[in-house]
N, C-alpha and C. Protein backbone atom coordinates (compact mmCIF):
# COMPACT_ATOMS: atom_id res chain seq x y z
N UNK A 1 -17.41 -15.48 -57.43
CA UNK A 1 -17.69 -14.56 -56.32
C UNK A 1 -17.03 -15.01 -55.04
N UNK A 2 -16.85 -16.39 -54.74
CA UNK A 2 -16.62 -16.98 -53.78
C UNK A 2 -15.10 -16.77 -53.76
N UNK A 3 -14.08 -16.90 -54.77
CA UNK A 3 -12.64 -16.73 -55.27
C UNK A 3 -12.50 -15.10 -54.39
N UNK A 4 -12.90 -14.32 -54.81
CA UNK A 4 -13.09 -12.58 -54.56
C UNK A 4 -13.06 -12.38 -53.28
N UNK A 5 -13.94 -13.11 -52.37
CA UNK A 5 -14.04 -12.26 -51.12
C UNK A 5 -13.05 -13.65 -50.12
N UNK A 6 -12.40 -14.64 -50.62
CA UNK A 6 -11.54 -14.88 -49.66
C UNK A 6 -10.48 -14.55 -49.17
N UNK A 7 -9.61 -13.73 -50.18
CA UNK A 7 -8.40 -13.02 -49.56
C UNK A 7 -8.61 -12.09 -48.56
N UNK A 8 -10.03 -11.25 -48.40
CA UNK A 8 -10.43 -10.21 -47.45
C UNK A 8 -10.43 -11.05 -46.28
N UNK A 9 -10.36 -12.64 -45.54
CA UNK A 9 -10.29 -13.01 -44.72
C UNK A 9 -9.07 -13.12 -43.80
N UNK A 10 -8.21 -13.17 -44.45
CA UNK A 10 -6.60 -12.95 -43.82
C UNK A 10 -6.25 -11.59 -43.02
N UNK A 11 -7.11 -10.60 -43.75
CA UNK A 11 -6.36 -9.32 -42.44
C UNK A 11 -7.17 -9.28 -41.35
N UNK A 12 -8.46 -10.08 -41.56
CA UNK A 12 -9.48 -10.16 -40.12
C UNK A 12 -8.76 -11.08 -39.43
N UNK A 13 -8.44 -12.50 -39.96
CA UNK A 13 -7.52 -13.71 -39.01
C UNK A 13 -6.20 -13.05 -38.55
N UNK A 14 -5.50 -12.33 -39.00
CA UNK A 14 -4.50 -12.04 -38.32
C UNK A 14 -4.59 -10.99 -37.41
N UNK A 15 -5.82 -9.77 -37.57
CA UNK A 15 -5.84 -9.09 -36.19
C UNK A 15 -6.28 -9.83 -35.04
N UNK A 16 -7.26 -11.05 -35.46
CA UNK A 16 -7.67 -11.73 -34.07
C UNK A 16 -6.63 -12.60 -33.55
N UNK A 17 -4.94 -13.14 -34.31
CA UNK A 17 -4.11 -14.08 -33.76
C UNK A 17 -3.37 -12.61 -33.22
N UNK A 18 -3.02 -11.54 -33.41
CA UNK A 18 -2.29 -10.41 -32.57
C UNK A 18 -3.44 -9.98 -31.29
N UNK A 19 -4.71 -9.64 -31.13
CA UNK A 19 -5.43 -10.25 -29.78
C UNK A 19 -4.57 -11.17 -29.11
N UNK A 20 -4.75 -11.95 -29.25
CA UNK A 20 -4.67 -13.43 -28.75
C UNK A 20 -3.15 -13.74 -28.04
N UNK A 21 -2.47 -13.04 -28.58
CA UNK A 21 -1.19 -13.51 -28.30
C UNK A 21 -0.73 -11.84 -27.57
N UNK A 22 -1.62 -11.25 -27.47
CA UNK A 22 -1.15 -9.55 -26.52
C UNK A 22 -0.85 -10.11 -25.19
N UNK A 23 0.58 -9.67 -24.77
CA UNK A 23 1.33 -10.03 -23.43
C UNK A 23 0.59 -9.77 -22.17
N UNK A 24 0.50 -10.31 -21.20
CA UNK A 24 -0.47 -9.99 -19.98
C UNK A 24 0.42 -8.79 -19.21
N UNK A 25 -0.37 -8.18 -18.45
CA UNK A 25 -0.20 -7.11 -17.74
C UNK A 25 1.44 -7.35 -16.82
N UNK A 26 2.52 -6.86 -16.21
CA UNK A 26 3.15 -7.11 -15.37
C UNK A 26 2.31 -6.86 -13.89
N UNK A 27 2.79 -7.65 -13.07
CA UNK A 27 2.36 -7.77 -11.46
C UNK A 27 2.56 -6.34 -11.13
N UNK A 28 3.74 -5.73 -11.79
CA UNK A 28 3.83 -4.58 -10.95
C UNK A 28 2.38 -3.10 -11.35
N UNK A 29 1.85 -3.59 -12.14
CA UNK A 29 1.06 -2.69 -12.93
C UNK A 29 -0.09 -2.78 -11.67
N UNK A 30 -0.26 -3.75 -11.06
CA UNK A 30 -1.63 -3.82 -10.00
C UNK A 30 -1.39 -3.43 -9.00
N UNK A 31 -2.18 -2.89 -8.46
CA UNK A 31 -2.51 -1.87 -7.51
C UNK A 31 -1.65 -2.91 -5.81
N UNK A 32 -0.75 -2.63 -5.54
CA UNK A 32 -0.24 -3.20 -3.81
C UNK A 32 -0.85 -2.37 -2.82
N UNK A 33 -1.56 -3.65 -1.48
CA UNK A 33 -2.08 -3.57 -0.33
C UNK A 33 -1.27 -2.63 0.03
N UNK A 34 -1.60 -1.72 0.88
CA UNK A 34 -1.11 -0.49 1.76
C UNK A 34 -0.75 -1.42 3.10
N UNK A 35 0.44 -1.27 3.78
CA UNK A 35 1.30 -2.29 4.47
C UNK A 35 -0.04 -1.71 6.11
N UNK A 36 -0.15 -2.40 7.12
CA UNK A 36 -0.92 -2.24 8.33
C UNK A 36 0.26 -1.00 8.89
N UNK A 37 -0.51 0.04 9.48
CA UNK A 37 0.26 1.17 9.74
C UNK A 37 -0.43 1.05 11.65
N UNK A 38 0.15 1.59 12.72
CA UNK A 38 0.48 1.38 14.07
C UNK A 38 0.12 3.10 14.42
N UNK A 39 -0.19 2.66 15.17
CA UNK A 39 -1.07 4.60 15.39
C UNK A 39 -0.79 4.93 16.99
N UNK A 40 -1.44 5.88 17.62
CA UNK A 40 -0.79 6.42 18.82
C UNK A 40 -2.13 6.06 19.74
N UNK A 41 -1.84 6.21 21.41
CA UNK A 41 -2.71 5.81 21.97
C UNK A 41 -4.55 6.95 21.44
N UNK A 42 -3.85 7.70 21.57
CA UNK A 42 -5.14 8.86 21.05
C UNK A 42 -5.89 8.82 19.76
N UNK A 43 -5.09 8.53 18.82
CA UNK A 43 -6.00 7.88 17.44
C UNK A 43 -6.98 6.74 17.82
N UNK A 44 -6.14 5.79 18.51
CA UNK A 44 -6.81 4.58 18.41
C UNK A 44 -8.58 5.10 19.60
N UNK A 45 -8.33 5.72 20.20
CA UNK A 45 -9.16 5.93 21.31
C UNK A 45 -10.37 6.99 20.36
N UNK A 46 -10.19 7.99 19.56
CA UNK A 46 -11.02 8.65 19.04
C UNK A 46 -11.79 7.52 17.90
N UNK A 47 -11.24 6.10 17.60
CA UNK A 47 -11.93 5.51 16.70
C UNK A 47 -12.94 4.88 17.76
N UNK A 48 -12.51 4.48 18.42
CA UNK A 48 -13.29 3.58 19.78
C UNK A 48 -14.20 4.18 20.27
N UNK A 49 -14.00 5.36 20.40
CA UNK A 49 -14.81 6.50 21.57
C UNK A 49 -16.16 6.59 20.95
N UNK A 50 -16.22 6.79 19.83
CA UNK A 50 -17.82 6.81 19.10
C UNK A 50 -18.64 5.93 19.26
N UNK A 51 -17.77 4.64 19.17
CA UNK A 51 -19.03 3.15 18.87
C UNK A 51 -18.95 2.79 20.47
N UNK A 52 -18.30 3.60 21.80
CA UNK A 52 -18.61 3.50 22.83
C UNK A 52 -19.81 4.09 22.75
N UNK A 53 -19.74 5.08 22.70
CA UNK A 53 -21.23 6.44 23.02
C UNK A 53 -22.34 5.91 22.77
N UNK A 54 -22.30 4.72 21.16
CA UNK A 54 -23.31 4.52 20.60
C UNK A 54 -24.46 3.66 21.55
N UNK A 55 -23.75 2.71 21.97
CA UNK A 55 -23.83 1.42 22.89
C UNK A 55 -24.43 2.18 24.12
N UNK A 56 -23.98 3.33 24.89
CA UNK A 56 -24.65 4.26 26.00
C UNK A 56 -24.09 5.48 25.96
N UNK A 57 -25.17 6.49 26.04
CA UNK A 57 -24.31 7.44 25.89
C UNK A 57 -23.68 8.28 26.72
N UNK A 58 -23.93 7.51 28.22
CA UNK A 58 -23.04 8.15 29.33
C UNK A 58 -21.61 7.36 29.38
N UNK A 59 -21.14 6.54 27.99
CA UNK A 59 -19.99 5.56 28.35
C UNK A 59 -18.75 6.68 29.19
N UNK A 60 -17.77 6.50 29.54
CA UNK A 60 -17.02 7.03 30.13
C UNK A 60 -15.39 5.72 29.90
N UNK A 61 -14.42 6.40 29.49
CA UNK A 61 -13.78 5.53 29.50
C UNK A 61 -12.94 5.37 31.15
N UNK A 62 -12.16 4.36 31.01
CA UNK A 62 -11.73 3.92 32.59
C UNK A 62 -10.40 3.46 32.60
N UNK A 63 -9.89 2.97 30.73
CA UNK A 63 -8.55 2.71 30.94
C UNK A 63 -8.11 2.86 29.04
N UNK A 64 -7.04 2.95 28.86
CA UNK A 64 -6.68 2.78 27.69
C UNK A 64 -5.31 1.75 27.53
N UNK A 65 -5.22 0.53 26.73
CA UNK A 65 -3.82 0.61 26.78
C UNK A 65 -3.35 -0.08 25.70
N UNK A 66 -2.19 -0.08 25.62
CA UNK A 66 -1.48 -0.30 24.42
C UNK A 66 -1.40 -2.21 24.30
N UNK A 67 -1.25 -2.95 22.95
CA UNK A 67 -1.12 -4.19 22.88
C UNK A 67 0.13 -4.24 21.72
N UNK A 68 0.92 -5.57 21.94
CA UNK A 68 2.51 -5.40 21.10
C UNK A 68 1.64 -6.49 20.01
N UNK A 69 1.75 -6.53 18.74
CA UNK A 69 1.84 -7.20 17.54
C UNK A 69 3.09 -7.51 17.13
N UNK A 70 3.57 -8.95 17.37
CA UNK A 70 5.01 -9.55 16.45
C UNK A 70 5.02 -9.04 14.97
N UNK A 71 4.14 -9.12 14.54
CA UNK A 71 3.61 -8.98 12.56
C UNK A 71 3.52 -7.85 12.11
N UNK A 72 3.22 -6.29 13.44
CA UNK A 72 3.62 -5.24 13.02
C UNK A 72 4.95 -4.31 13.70
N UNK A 73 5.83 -3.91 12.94
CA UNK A 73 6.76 -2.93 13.94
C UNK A 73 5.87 -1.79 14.22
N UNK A 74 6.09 -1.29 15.37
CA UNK A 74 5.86 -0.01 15.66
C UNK A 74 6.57 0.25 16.44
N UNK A 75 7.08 1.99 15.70
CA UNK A 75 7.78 3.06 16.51
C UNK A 75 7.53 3.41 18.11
N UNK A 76 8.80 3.88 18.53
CA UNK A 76 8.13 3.97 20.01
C UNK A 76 7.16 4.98 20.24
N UNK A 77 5.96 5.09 21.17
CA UNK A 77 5.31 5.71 21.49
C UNK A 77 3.50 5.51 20.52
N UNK A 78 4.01 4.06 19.64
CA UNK A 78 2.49 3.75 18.59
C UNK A 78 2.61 2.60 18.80
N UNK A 79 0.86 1.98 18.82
CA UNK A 79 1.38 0.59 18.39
C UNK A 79 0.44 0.06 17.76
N UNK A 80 0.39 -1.27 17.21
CA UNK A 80 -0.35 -1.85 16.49
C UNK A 80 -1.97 -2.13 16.86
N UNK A 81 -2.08 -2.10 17.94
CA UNK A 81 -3.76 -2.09 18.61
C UNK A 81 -3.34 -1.94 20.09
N UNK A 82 -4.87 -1.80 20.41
CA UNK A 82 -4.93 -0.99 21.45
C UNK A 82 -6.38 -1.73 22.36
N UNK A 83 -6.63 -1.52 23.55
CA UNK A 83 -7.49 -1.73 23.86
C UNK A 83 -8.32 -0.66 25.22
N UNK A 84 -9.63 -0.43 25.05
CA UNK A 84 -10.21 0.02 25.76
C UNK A 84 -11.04 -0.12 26.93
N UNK A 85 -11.50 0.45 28.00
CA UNK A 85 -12.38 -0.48 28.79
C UNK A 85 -13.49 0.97 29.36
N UNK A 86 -14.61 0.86 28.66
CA UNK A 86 -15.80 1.86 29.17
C UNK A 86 -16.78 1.92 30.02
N UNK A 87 -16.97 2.55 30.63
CA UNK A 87 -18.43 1.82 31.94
C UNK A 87 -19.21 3.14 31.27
N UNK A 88 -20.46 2.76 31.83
CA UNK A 88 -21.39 3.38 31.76
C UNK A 88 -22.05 3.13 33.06
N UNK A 89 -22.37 4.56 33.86
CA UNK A 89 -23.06 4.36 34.91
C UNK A 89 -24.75 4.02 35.32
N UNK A 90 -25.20 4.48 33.83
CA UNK A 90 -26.67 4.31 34.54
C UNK A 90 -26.96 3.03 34.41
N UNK A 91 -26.17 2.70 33.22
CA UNK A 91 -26.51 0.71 33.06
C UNK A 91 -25.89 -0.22 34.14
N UNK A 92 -24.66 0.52 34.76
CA UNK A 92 -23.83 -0.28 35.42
C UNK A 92 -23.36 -1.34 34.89
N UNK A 93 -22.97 -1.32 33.44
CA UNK A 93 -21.96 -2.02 32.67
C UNK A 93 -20.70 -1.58 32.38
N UNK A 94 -19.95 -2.64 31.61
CA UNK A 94 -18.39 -1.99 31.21
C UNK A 94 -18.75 -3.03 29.53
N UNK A 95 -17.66 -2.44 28.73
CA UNK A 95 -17.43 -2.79 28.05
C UNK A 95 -16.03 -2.33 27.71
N UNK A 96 -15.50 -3.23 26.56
CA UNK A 96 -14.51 -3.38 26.19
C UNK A 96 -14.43 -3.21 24.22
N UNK A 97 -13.47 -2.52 23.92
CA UNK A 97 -13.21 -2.60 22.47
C UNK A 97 -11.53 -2.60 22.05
N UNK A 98 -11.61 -3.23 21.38
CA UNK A 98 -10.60 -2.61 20.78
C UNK A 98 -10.45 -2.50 19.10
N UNK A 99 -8.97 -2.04 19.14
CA UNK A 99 -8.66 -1.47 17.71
C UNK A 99 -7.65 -2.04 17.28
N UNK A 100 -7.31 -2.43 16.24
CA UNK A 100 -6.41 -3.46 15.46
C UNK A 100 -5.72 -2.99 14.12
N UNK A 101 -4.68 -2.86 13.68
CA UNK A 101 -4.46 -2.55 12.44
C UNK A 101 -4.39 -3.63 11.68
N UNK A 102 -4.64 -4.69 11.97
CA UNK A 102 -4.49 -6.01 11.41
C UNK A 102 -5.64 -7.47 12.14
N UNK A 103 -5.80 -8.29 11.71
CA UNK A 103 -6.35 -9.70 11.99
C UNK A 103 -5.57 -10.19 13.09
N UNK A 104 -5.19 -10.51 13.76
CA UNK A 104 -4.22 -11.59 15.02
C UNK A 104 -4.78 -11.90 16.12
N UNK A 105 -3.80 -12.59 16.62
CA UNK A 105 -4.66 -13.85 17.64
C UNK A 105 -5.09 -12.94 18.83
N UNK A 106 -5.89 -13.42 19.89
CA UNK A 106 -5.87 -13.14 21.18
C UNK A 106 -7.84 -12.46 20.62
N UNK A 107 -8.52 -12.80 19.65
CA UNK A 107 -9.15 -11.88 19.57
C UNK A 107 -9.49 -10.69 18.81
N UNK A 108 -8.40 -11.02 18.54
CA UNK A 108 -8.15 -9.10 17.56
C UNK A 108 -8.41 -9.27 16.26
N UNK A 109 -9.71 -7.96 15.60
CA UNK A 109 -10.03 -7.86 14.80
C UNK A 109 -9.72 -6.82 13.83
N UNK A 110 -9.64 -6.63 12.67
CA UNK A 110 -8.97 -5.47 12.16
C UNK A 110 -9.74 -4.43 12.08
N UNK A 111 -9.58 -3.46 12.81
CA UNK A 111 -10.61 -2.15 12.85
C UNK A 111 -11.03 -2.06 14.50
N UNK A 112 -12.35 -1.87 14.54
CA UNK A 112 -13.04 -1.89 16.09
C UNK A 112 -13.75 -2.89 16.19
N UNK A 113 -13.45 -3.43 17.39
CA UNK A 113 -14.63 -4.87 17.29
C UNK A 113 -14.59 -3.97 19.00
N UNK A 114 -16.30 -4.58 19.12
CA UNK A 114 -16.48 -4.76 20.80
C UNK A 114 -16.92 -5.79 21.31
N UNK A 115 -16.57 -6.04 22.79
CA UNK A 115 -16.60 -7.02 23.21
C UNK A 115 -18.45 -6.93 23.64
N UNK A 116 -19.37 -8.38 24.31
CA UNK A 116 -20.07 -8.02 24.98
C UNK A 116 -20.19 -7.38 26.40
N UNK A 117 -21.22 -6.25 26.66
CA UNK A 117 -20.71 -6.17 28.16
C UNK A 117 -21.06 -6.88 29.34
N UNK A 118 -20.50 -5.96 30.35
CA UNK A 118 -20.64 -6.79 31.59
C UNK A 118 -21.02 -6.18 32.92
N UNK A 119 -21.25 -7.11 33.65
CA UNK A 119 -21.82 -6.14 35.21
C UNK A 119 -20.12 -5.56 35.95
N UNK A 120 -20.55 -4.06 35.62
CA UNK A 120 -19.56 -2.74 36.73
C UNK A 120 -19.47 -2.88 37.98
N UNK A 121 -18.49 -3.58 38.44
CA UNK A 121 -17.96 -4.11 39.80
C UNK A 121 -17.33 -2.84 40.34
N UNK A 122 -17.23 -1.94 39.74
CA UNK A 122 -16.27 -0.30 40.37
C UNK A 122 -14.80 -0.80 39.95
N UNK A 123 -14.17 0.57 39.56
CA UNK A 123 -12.87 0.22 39.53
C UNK A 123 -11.88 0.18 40.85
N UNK A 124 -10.85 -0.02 40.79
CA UNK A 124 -10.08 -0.61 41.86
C UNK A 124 -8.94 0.41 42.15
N UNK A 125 -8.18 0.77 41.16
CA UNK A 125 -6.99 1.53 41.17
C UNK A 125 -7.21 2.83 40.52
N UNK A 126 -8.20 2.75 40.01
CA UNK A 126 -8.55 4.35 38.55
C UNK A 126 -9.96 4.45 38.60
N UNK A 127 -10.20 5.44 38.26
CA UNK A 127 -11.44 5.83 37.81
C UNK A 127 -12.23 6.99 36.74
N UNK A 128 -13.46 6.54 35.89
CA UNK A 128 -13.34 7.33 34.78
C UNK A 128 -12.82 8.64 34.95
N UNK A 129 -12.74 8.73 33.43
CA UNK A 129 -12.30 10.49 32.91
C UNK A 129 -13.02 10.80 31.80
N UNK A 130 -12.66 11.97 31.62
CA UNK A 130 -13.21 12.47 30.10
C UNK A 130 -12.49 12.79 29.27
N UNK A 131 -12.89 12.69 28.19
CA UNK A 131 -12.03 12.42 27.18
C UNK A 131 -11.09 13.64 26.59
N UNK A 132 -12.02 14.63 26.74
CA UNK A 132 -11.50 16.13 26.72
C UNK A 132 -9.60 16.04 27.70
N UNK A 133 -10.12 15.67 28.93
CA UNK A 133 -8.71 15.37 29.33
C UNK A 133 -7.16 14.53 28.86
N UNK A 134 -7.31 14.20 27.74
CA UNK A 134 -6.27 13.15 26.81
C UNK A 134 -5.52 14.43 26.11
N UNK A 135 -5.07 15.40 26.81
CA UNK A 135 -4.44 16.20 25.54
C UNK A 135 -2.77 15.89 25.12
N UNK A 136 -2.29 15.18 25.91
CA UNK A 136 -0.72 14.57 25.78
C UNK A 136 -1.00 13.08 24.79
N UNK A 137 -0.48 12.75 23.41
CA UNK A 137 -0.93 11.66 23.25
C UNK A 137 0.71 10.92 23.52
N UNK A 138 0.12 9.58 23.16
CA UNK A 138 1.12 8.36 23.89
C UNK A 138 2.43 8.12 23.14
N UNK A 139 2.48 9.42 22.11
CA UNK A 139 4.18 8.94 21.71
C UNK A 139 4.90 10.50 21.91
N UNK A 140 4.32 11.46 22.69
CA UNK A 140 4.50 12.77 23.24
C UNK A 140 5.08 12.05 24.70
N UNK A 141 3.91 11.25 25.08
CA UNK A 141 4.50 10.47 26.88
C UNK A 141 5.71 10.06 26.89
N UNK A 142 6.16 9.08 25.65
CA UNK A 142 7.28 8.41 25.47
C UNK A 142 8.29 9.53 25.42
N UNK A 143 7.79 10.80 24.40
CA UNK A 143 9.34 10.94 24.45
C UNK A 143 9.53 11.88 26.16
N UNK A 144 8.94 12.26 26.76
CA UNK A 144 8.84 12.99 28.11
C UNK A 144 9.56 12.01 29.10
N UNK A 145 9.16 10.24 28.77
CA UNK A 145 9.64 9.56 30.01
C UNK A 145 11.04 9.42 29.18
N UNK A 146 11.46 8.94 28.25
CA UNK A 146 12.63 8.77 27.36
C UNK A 146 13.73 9.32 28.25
N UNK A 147 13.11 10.84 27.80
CA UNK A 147 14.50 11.80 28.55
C UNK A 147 14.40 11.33 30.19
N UNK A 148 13.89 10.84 30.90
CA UNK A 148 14.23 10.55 32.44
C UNK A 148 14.42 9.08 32.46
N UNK A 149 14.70 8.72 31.06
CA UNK A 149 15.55 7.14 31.17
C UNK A 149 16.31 6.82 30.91
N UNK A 150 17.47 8.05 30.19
CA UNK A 150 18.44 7.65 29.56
C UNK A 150 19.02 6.57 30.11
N UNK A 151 19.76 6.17 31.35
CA UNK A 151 20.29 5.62 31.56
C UNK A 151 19.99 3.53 31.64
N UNK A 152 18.51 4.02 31.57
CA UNK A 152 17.77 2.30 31.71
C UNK A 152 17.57 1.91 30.43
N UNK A 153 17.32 3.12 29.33
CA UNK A 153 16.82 2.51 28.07
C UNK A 153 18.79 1.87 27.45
N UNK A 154 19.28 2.63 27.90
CA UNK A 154 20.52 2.30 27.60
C UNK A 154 20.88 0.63 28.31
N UNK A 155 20.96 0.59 29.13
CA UNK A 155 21.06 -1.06 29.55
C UNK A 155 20.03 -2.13 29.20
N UNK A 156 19.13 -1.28 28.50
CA UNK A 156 17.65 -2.48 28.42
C UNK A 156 17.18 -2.32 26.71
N UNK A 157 17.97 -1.54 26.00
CA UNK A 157 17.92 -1.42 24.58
C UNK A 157 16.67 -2.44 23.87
N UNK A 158 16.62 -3.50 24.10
CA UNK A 158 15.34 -4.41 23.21
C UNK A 158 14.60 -4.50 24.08
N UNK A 159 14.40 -4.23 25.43
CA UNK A 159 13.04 -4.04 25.78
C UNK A 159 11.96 -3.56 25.43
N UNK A 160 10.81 -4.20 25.52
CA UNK A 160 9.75 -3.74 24.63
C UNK A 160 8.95 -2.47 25.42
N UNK A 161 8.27 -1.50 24.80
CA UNK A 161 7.25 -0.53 25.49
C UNK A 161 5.96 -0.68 25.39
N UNK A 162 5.14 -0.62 26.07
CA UNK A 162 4.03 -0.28 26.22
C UNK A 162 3.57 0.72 27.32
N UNK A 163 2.04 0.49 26.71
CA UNK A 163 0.86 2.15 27.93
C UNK A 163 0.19 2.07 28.22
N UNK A 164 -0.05 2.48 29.12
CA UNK A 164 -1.14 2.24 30.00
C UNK A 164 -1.71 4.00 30.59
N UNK A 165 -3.27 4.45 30.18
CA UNK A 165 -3.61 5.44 30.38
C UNK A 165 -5.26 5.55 31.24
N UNK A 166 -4.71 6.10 32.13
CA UNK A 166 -6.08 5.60 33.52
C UNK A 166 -5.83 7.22 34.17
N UNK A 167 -6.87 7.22 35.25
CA UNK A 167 -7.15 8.06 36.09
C UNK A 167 -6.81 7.10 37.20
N UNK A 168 -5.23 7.88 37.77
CA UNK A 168 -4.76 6.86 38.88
C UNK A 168 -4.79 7.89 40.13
N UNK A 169 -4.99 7.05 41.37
CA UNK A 169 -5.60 7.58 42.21
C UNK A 169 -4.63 8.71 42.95
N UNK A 170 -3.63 7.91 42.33
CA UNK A 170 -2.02 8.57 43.14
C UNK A 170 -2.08 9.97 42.25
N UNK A 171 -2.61 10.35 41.37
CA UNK A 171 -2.08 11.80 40.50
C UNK A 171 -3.72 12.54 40.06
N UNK A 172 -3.60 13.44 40.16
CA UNK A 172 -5.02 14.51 40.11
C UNK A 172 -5.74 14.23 38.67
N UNK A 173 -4.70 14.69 37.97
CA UNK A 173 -5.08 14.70 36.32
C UNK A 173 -5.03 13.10 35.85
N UNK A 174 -5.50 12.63 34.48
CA UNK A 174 -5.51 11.26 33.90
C UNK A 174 -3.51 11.07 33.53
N UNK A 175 -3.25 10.13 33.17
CA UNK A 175 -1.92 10.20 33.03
C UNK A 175 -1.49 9.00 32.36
N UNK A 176 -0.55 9.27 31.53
CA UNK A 176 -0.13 7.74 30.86
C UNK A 176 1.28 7.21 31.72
N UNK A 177 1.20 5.97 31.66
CA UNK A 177 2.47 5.28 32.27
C UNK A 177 3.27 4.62 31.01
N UNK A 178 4.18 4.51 30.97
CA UNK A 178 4.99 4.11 30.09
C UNK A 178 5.92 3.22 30.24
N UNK A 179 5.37 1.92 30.50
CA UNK A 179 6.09 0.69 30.62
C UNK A 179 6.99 0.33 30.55
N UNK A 180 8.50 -0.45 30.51
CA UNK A 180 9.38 -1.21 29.95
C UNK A 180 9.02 -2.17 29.84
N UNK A 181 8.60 -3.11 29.60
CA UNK A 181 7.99 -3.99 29.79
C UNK A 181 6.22 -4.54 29.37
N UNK A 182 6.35 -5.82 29.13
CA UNK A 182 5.21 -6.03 28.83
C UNK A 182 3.38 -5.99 29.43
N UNK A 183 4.03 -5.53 30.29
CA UNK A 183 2.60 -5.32 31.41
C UNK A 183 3.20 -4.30 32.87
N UNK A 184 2.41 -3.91 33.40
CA UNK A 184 2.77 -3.37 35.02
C UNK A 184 3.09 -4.47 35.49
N UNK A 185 2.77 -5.54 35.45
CA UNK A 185 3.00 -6.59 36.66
C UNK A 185 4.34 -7.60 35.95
N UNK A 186 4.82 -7.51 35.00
CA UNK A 186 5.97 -7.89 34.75
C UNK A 186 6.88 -7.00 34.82
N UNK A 187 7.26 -5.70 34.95
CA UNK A 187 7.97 -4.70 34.28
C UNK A 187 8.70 -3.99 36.04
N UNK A 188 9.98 -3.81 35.48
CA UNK A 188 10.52 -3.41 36.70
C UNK A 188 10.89 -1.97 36.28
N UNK A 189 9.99 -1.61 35.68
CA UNK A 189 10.70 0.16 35.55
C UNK A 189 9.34 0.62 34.72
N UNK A 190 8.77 1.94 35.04
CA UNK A 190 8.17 2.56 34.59
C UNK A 190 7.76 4.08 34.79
N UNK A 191 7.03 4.77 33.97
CA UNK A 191 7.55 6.22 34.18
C UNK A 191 6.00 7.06 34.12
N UNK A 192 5.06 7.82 34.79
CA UNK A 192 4.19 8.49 34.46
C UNK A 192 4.18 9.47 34.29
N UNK A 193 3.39 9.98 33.02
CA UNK A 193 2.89 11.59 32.20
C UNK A 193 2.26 12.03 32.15
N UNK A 194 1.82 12.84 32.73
CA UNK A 194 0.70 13.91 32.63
C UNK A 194 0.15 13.52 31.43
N UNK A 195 -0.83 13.37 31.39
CA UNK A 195 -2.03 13.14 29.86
C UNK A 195 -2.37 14.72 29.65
N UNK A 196 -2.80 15.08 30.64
CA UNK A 196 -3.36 16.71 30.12
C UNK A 196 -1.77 17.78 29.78
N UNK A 197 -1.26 17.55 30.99
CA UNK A 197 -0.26 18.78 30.55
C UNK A 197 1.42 18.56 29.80
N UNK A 198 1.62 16.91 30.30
CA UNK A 198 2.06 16.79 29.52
C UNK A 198 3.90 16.46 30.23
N UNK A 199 3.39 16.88 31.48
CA UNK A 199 4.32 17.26 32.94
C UNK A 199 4.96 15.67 33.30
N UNK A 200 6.00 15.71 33.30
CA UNK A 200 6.69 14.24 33.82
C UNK A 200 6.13 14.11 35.58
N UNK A 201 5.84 12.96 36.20
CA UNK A 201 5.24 12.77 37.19
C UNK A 201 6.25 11.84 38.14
N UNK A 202 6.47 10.89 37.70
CA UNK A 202 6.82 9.85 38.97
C UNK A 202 7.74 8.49 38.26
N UNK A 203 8.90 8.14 38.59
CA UNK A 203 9.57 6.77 37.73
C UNK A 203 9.08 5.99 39.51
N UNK A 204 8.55 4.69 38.73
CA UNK A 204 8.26 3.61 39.23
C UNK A 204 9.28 2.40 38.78
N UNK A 205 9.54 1.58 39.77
CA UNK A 205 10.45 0.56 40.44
C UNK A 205 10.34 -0.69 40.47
């Protein structure tokens, strides 16, 4: 009896050595991270704007502006994070958030992080708006100041851009500025846009 049922063991041992030896998956078969994508000043601000409200719900924003990431490119008029600054009047706080498409230094978290707040000293140069008023977003600004730069973007080709979007005291409506440069206070050329209509305003020097 024992003679009889050992040959029936060979087609069981050899399906379990073809298991065993089945080739592993290729790398390309698994699913690849979606690369960090760079968004416009107005995206980033409608993610922010909620978990402002939450915190108070008279927040009011007071500034918006753009931050450069080495680790992400972004097209002109988007960028890789962004940052916000909200007061709320009945608390007489501000707070701060921002938005990140990625992890990097200075702070920056991927998504919305907020900062803690702080005691509302009044603003200095701007003052809140509403949000309803953002109807130009920040790569519409770019291309509006673009055309009244031909001639600077042309001599300054790798200069970097950034934005800056406030209620400035000098213009009725909220308005974005559009940098050459890495800040207002480094930057010897800059250009403001109507946020609401969309209207070229003023090149700054």
């Amino acid at each position: 009896m024992l003679n009889r049922r050992r040959p029936l063991l060979w087609p069981l041992a050899m399906l379990l050595l073809a298991g065993c030896s089945e080739a592993p998956k290729p790398e390309s078969a698994k699913k690849t991270e979606k690369p960090p994508l760079p968004v416009t000043g107005r995206q980033a601000f409608q993610m922010m704007y909620p978990q402002a409200r939450r915190w108070a719900v008279d927040a009011q924003p007071l500034e918006l502006r753009s931050i450069e990431l080495s680790e992400v490119k972004a097209p002109k008029g988007k960028a890789a994070a962004w940052q916000a600054i909200f007061v709320s009047p009945s608390q007489n706080k501000s707070r701060t958030y921002t938005y990140s498409a990625v992890e990097a230094a200075g702070n920056l978290h991927e998504g919305v992080f907020a900062s803690a707040a702080e005691d509302s000293s009044g603003p200095a140069t701007s003052t809140p708006f509403q949000m309803s008023a953002i109807q130009v977003d920040s790569d519409q600004a770019y291309a509006t100041a673009a055309k009244k730069s031909e001639e600077y973007i042309a001599k300054n080709p790798k200069k970097p851009v950034s934005f800056l979007l406030e209620q400035n005291k000098r213009f009725p409506d909220v308005t974005w500025r559009v940098i050459w440069g890495e800040s207002v206070g480094t930057s010897d050329y800059s250009v403001f846009v109507d946020a609401t209509t969309g209207a070229f305003l003023a090149i700054m020097h």
